[in-house]
C-alpha atoms as a PDB file:
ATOM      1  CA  UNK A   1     -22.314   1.233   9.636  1.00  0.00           C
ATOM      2  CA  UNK A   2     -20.857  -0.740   6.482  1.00  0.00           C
ATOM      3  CA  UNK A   3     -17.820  -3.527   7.537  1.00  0.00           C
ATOM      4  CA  UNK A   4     -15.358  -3.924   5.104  1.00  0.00           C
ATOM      5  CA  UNK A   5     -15.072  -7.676   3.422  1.00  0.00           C
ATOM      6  CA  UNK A   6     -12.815  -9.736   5.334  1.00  0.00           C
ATOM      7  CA  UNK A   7     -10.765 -11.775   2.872  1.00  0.00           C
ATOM      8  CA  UNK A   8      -8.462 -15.030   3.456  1.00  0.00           C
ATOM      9  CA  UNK A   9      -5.625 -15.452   0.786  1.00  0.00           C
ATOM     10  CA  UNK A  10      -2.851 -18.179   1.426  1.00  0.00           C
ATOM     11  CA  UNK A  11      -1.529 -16.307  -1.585  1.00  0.00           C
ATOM     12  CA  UNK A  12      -1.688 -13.026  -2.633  1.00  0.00           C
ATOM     13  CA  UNK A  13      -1.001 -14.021  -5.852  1.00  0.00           C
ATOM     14  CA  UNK A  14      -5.015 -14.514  -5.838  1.00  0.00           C
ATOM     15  CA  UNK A  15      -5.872 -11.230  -5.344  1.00  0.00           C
ATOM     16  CA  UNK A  16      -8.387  -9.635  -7.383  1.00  0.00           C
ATOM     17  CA  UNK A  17     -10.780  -7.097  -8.474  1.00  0.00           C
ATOM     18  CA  UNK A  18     -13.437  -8.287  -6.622  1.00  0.00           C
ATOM     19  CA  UNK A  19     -11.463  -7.984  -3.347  1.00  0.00           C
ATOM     20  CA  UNK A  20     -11.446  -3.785  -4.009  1.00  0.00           C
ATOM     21  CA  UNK A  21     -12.126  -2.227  -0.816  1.00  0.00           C
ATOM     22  CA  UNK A  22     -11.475  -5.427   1.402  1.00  0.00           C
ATOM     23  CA  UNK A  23      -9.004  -6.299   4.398  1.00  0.00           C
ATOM     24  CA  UNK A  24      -6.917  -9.033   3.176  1.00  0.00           C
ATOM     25  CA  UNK A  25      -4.944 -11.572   5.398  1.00  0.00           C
ATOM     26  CA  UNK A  26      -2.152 -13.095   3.273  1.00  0.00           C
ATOM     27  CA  UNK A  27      -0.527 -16.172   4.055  1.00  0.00           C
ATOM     28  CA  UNK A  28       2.347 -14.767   1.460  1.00  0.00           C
ATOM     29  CA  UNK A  29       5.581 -13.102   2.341  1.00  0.00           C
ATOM     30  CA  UNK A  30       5.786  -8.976   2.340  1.00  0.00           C
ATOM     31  CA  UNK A  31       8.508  -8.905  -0.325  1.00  0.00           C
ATOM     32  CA  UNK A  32       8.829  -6.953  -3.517  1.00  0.00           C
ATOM     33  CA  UNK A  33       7.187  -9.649  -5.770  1.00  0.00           C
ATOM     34  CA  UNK A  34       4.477 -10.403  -3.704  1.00  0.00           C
ATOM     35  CA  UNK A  35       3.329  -6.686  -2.809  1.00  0.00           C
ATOM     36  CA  UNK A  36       3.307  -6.292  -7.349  1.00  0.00           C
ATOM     37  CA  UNK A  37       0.135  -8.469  -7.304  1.00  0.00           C
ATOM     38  CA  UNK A  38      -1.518  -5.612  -4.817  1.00  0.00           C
ATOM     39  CA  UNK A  39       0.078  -2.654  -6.893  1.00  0.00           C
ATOM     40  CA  UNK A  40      -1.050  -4.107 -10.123  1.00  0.00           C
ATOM     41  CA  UNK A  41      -4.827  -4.011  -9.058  1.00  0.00           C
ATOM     42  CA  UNK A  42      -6.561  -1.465 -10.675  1.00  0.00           C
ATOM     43  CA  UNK A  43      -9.139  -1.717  -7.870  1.00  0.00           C
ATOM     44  CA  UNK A  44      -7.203  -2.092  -4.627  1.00  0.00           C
ATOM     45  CA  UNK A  45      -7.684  -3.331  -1.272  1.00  0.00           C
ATOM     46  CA  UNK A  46      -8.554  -1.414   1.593  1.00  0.00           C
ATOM     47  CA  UNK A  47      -5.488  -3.534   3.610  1.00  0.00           C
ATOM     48  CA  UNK A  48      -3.117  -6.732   3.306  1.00  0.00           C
ATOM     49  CA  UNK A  49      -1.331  -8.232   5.623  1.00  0.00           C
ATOM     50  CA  UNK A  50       1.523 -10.335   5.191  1.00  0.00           C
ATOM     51  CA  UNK A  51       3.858 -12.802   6.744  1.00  0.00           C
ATOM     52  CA  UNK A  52       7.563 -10.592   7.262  1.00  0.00           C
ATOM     53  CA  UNK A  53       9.034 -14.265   6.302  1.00  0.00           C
ATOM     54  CA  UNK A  54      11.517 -13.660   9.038  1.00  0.00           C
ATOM     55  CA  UNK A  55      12.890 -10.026   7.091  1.00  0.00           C
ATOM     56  CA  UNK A  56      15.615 -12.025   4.790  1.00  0.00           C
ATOM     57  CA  UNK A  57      18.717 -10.388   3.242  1.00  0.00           C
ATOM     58  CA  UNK A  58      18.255  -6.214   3.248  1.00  0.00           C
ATOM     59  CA  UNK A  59      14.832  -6.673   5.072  1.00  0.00           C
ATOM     60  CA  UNK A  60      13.709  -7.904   1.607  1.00  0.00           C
ATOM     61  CA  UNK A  61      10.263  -9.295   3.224  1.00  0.00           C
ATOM     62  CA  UNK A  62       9.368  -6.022   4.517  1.00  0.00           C
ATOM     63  CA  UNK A  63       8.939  -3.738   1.478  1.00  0.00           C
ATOM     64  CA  UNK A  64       5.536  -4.063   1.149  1.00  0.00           C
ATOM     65  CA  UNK A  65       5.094  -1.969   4.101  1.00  0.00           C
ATOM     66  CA  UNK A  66       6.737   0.717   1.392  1.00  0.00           C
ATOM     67  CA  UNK A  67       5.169  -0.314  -1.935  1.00  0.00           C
ATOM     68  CA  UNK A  68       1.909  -0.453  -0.565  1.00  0.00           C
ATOM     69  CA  UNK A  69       1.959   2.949   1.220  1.00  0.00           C
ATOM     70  CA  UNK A  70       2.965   4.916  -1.905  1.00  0.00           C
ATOM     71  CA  UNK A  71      -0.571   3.241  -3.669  1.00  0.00           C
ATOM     72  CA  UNK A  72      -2.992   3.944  -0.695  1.00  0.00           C
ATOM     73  CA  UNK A  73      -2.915   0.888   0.946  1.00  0.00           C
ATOM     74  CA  UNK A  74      -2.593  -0.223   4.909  1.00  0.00           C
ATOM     75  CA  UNK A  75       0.151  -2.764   4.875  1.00  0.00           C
ATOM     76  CA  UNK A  76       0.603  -4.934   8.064  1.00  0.00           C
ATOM     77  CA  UNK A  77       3.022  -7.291   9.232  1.00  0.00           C
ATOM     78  CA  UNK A  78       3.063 -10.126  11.158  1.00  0.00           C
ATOM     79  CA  UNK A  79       6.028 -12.230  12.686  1.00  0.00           C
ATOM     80  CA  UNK A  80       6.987 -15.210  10.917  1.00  0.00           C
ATOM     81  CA  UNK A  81       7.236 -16.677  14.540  1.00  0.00           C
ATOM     82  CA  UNK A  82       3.370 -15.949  15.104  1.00  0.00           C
ATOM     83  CA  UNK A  83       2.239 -17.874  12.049  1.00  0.00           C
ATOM     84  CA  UNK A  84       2.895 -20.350   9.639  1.00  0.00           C
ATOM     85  CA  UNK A  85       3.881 -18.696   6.255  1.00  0.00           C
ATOM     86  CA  UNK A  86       1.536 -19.878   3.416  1.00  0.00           C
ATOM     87  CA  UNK A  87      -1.314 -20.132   6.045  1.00  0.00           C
ATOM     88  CA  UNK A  88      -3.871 -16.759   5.778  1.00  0.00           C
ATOM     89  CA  UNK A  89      -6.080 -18.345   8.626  1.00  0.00           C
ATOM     90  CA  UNK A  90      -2.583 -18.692  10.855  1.00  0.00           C
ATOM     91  CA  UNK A  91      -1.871 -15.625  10.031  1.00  0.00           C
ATOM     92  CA  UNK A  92      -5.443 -14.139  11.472  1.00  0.00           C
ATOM     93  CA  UNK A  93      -5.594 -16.491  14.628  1.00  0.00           C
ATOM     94  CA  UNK A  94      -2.689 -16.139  15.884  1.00  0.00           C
ATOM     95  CA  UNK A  95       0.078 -13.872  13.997  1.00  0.00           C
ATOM     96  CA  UNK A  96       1.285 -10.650  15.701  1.00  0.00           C
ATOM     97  CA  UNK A  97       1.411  -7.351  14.117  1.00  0.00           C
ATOM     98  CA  UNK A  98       5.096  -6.243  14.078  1.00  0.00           C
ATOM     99  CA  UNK A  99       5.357  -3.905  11.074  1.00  0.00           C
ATOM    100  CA  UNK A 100       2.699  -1.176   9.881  1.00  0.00           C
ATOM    101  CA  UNK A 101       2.975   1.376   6.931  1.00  0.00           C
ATOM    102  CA  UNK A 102       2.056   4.452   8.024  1.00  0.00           C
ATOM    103  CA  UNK A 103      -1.279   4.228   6.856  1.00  0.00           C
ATOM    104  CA  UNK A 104      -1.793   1.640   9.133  1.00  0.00           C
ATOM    105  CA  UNK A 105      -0.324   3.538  11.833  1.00  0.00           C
ATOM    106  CA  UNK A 106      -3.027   6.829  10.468  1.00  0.00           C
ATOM    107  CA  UNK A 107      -5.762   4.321  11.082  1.00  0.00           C
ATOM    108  CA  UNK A 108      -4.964   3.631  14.915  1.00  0.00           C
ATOM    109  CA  UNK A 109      -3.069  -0.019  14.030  1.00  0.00           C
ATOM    110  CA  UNK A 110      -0.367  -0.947  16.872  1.00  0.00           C
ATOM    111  CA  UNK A 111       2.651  -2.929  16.505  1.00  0.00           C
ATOM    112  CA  UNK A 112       2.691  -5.729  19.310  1.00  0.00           C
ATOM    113  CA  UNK A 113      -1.189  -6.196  18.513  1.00  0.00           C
ATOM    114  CA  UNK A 114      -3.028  -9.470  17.353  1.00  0.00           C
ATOM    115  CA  UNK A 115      -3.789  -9.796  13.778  1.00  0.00           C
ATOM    116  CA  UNK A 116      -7.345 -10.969  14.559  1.00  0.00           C
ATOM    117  CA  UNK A 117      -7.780  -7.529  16.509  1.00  0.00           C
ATOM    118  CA  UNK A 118      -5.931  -5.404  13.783  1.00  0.00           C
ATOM    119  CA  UNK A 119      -8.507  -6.951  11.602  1.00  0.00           C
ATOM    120  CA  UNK A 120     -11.647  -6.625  13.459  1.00  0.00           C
ATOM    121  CA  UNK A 121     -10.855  -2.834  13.942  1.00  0.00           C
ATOM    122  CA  UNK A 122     -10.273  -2.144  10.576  1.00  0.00           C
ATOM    123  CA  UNK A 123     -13.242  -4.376   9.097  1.00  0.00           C
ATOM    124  CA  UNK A 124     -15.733  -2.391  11.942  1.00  0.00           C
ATOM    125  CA  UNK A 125     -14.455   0.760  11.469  1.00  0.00           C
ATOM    126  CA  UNK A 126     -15.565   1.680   7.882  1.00  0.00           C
ATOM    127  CA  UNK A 127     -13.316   5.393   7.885  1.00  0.00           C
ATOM    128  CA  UNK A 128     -12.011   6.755   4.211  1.00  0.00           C
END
């Protein structure tokens, strides 16, 4: 069985092309302008999670749960509480899922569940 690349970002502004395929763990916020420097791969990752920056005005650090659904990626949440913002390997030790497109949801993700497990089921189990 092939894993899926595991990738740390502290900002997904450094997302690439060579990161196509890969689970991403974002120390960035899920708003608008960070979820354009997924959209705007031509080769995207598999999955990115993000920090939900504590929601802000109009839930405005949530809509990558949106954007990223309607180009075929998992988007995943975790609680600004959980993990420092900025911090990608915060975010995977000890951030806690609590928003999931429904992609993420299709692939058997769980809100209330560790980051670090959201990531080690979706890294071992190599589906679409």
């Amino acid at each position: 069985m092939t894993q899926r690349a595991l990738v740390l970002l502290d900002s997904i502004a450094l997302v690439n092309a060579s990161h196509a395929g890969s689970v991403i763990v974002s120390g960035s916020h899920g708003g608008l302008s960070a979820s354009h420097f997924v959209t705007a791969q031509t080769h995207k990752p598999f999955a990115v999670a993000f920090n939900d920056a504590g929601g802000g005005k109009d839930d405005a650090g949530r809509v990558a749960l949106h954007e990223l659904q309607a180009v075929g990626v998992l988007a995943i949440l975790y609680a600004h509480t959980s993990a420092r913002i900025g911090e990608a390997q915060d975010g995977l030790d000890n951030g806690v899922v609590n928003g999931l497109n429904a992609l993420a949801l299709a692939h058997g993700l769980q809100l209330g569940m560790r980051v670090s497990d959201a990531v080690r089921h979706l890294v071992e189990n190599s589906r679409g």
